[in-house]
Protein backbone atom coordinates (compact mmCIF):
# COMPACT_ATOMS: atom_id res chain seq x y z
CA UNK A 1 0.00 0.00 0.00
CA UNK A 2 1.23 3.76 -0.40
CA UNK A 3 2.91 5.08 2.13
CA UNK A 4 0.13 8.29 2.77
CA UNK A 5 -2.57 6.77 0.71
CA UNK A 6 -5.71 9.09 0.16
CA UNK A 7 -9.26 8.18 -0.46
CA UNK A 8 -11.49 10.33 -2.13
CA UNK A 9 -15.16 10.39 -1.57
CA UNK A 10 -17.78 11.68 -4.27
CA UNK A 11 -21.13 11.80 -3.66
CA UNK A 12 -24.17 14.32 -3.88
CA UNK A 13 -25.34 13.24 -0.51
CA UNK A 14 -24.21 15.06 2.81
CA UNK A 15 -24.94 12.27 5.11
CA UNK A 16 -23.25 9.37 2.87
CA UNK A 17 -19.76 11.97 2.48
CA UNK A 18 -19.90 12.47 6.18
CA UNK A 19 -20.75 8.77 7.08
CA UNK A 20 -17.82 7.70 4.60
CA UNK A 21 -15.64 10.10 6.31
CA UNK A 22 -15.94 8.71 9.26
CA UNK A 23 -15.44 5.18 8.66
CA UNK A 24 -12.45 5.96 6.63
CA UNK A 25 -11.21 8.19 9.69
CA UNK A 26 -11.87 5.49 12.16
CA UNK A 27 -10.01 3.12 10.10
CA UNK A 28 -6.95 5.58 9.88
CA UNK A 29 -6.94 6.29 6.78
CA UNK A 30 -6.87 9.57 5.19
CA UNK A 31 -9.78 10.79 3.32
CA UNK A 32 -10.72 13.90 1.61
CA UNK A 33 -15.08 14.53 0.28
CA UNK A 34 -16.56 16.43 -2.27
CA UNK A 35 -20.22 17.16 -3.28
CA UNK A 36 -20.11 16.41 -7.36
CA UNK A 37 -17.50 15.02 -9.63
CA UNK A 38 -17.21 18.34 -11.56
CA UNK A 39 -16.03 19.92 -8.39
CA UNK A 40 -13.38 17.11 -7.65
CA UNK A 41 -12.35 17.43 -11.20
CA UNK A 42 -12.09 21.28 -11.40
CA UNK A 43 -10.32 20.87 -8.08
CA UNK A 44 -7.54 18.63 -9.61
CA UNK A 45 -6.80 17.14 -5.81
CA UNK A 46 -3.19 15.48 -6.33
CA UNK A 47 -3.91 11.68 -7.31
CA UNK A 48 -0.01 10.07 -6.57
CA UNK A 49 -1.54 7.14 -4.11
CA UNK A 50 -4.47 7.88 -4.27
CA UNK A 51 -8.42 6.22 -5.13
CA UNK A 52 -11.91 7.52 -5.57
CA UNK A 53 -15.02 6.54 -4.17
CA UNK A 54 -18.25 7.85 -5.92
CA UNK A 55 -21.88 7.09 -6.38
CA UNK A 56 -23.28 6.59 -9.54
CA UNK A 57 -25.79 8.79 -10.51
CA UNK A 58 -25.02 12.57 -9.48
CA UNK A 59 -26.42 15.76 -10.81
CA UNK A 60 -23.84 16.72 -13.53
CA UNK A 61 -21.04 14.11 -14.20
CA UNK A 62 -21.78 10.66 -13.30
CA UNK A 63 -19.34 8.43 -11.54
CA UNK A 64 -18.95 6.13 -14.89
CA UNK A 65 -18.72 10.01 -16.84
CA UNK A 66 -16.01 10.62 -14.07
CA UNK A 67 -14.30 7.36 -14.96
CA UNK A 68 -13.72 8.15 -18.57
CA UNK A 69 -12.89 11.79 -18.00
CA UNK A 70 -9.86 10.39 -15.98
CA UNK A 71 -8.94 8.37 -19.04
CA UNK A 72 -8.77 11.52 -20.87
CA UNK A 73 -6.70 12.78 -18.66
CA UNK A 74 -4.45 9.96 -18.84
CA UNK A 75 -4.83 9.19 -15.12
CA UNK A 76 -4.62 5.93 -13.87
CA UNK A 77 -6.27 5.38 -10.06
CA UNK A 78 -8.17 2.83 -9.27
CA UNK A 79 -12.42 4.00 -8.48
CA UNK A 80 -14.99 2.54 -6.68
CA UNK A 81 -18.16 3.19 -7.38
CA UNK A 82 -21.38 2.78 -5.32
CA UNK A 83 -24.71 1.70 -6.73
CA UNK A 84 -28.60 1.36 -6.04
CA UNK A 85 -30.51 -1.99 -5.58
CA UNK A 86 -31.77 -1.36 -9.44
CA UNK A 87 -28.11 -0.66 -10.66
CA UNK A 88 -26.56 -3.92 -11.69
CA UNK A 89 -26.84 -3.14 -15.75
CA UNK A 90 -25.34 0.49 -14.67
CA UNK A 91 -22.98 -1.45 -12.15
CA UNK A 92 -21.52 -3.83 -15.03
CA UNK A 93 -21.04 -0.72 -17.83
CA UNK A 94 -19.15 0.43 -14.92
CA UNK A 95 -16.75 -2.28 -14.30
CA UNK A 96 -16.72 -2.27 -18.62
CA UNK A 97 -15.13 1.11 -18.38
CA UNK A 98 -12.45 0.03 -15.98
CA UNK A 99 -13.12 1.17 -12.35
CA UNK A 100 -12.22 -1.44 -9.66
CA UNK A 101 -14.90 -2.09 -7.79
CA UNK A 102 -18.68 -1.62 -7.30
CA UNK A 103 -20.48 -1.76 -4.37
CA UNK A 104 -24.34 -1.89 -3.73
CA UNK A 105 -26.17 0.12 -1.50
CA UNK A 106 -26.57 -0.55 1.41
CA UNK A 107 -22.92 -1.34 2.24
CA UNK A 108 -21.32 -3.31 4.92
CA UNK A 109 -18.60 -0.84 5.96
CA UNK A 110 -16.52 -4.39 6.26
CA UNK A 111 -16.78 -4.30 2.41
CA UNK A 112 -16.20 -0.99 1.29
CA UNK A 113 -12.85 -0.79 3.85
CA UNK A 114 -11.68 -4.21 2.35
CA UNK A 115 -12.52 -2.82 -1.48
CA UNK A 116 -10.36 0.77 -0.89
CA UNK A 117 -7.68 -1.28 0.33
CA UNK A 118 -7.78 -3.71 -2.47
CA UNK A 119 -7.68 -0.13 -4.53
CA UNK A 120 -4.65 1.46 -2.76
CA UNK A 121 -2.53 -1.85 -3.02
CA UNK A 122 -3.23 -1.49 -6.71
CA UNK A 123 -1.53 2.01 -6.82
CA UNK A 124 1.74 -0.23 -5.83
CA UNK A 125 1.15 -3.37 -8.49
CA UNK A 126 0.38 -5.37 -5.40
CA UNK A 127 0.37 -8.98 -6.35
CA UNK A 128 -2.85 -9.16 -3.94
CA UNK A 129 -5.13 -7.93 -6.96
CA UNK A 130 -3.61 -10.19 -9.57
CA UNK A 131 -4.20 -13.27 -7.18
CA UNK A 132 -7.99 -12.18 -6.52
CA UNK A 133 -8.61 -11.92 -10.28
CA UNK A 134 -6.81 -15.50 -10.77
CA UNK A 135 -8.99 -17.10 -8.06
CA UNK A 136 -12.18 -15.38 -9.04
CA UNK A 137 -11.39 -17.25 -12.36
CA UNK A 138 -10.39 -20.62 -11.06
CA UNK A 139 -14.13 -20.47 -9.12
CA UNK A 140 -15.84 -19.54 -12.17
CA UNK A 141 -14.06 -22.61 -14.21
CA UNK A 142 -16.07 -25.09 -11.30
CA UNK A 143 -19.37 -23.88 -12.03
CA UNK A 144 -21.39 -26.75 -14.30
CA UNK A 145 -22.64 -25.21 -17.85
CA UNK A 146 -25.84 -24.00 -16.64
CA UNK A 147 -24.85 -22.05 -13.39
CA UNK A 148 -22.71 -20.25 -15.99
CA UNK A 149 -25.82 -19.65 -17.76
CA UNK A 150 -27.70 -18.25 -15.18
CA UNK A 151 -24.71 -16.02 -14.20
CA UNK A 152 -24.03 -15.35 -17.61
CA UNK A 153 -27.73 -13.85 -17.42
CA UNK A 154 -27.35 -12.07 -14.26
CA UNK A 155 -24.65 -10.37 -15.47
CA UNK A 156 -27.12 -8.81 -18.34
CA UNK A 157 -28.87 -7.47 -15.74
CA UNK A 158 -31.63 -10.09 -16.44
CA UNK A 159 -34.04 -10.80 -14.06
CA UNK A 160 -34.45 -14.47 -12.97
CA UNK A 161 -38.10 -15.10 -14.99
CA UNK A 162 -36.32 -13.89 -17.63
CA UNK A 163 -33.32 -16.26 -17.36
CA UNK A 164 -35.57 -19.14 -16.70
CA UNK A 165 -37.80 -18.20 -20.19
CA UNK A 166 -34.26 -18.47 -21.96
CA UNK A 167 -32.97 -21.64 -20.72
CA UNK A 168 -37.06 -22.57 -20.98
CA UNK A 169 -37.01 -23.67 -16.96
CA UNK A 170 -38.62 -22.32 -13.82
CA UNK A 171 -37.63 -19.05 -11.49
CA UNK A 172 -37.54 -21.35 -8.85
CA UNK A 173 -34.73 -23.38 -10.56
CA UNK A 174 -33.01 -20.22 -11.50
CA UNK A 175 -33.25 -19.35 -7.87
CA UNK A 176 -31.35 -22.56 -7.22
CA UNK A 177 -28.38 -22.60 -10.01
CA UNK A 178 -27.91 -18.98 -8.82
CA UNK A 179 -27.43 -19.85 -5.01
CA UNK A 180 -25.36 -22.96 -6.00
CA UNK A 181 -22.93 -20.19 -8.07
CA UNK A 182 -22.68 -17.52 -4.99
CA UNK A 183 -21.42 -20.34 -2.91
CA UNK A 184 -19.11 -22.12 -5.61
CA UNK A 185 -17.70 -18.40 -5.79
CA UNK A 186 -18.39 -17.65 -2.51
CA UNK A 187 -19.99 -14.25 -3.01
CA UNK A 188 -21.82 -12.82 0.21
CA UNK A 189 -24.69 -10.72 -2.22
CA UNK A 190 -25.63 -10.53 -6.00
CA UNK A 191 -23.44 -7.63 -6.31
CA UNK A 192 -20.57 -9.57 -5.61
CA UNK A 193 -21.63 -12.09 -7.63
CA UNK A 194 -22.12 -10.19 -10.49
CA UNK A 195 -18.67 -7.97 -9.70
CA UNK A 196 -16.95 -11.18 -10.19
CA UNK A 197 -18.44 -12.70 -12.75
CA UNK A 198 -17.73 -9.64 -15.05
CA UNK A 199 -14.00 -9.28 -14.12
CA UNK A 200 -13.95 -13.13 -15.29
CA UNK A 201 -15.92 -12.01 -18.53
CA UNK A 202 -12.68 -8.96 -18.74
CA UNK A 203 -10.21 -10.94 -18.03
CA UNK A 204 -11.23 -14.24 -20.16
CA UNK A 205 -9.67 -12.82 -23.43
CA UNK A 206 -6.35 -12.15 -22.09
CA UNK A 207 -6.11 -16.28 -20.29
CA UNK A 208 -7.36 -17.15 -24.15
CA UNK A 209 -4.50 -16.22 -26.04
């Protein structure tokens, strides 16, 4: 990890900057808020060590908006972004531009403290990331061919009647291959699930050639 990491927090909300604040405080690390991503980005805040943490949908530049304007810029820091219950389709053109992590609403603080610190010990090429990715794909290579499916589906932000009209079985049999794939890849919520299933889906080209 850096040796003064920074996290900085994004959100429109006053009570979800100050209650990030505080964990992040408690947990000793140093963190720095602001309301909108047009005033972080007009700010220019130095970035050496550093990650983001933003919500999604903001008034003015969204998170993913925020994501790509760092591209531009030709910086490289890991983001985190935070998302709704409805949000997985948003959630997975998220991960698709290239933040780190996504987290639903509501979060365990648990979660978010373990996903900045995953971020930060990217800042360093930590080998900690590389041998996540590797054993989120070694899980995904022990699901059977239709828990893939139904994953495959979830990750299109398909609900489970829909999955079960494509693979022409019931919801409650979706219900079932999708529990059986959170614990083969031993993901506490459908976030997570989802999160790791499309980092798999990223990553599969690259373990192809």
């Amino acid at each position: 990890m850096p040796s003064d990491p920074i996290v900085y927090v994004i959100d429109d909300d006053d009570g979800a900057r100050s209650s990030l604040e505080f964990l992040l405080d408690c947990a000793g690390i140093r963190v720095r808020s602001f309301a909108s991503a047009d005033v972080f980005l007009k700010a220019s805040p130095p970035l050496d060590g550093a990650c983001v943490v933003t919500d999604v949908r903001m008034p003015g530049t969204s998170g993913i908006e925020l994501v790509e304007a760092l591209k531009v810029r030709g910086v490289a820091i890991p983001v985190i972004v935070i998302t709704g219950h409805a949000d997985v389709p948003l959630a997975i053109q998220a991960m698709k531009a290239g933040v780190a992590d996504f987290i639903e609403k509501p979060f365990d603080d648990e979660i978010m403290l373990s996903a900045i610190r995953r971020a930060l010990a990217q800042q360093t090429g930590s080998e900690n990331a590389r041998a996540e990715r590797q054993s989120i794909l070694d899980r995904m290579a022990g699901l059977s061919a239709r828990e893939r499916e139904v994953v495959d589906g979830l990750v299109a932000g398909k609900a489970n009647k829909a999955i079960a009209f494509d693979l022409s079985i019931s919801a409650r049999t979706v219900e079932v291959y999708r529990a059986n794939a959170m614990m083969k890849m031993q993901a506490k919520t459908l976030s997570d699930l989802v999160r790791m299933a499309t980092i798999a889906q990223l990553d599969a080209p690259q373990n192809q050639r």
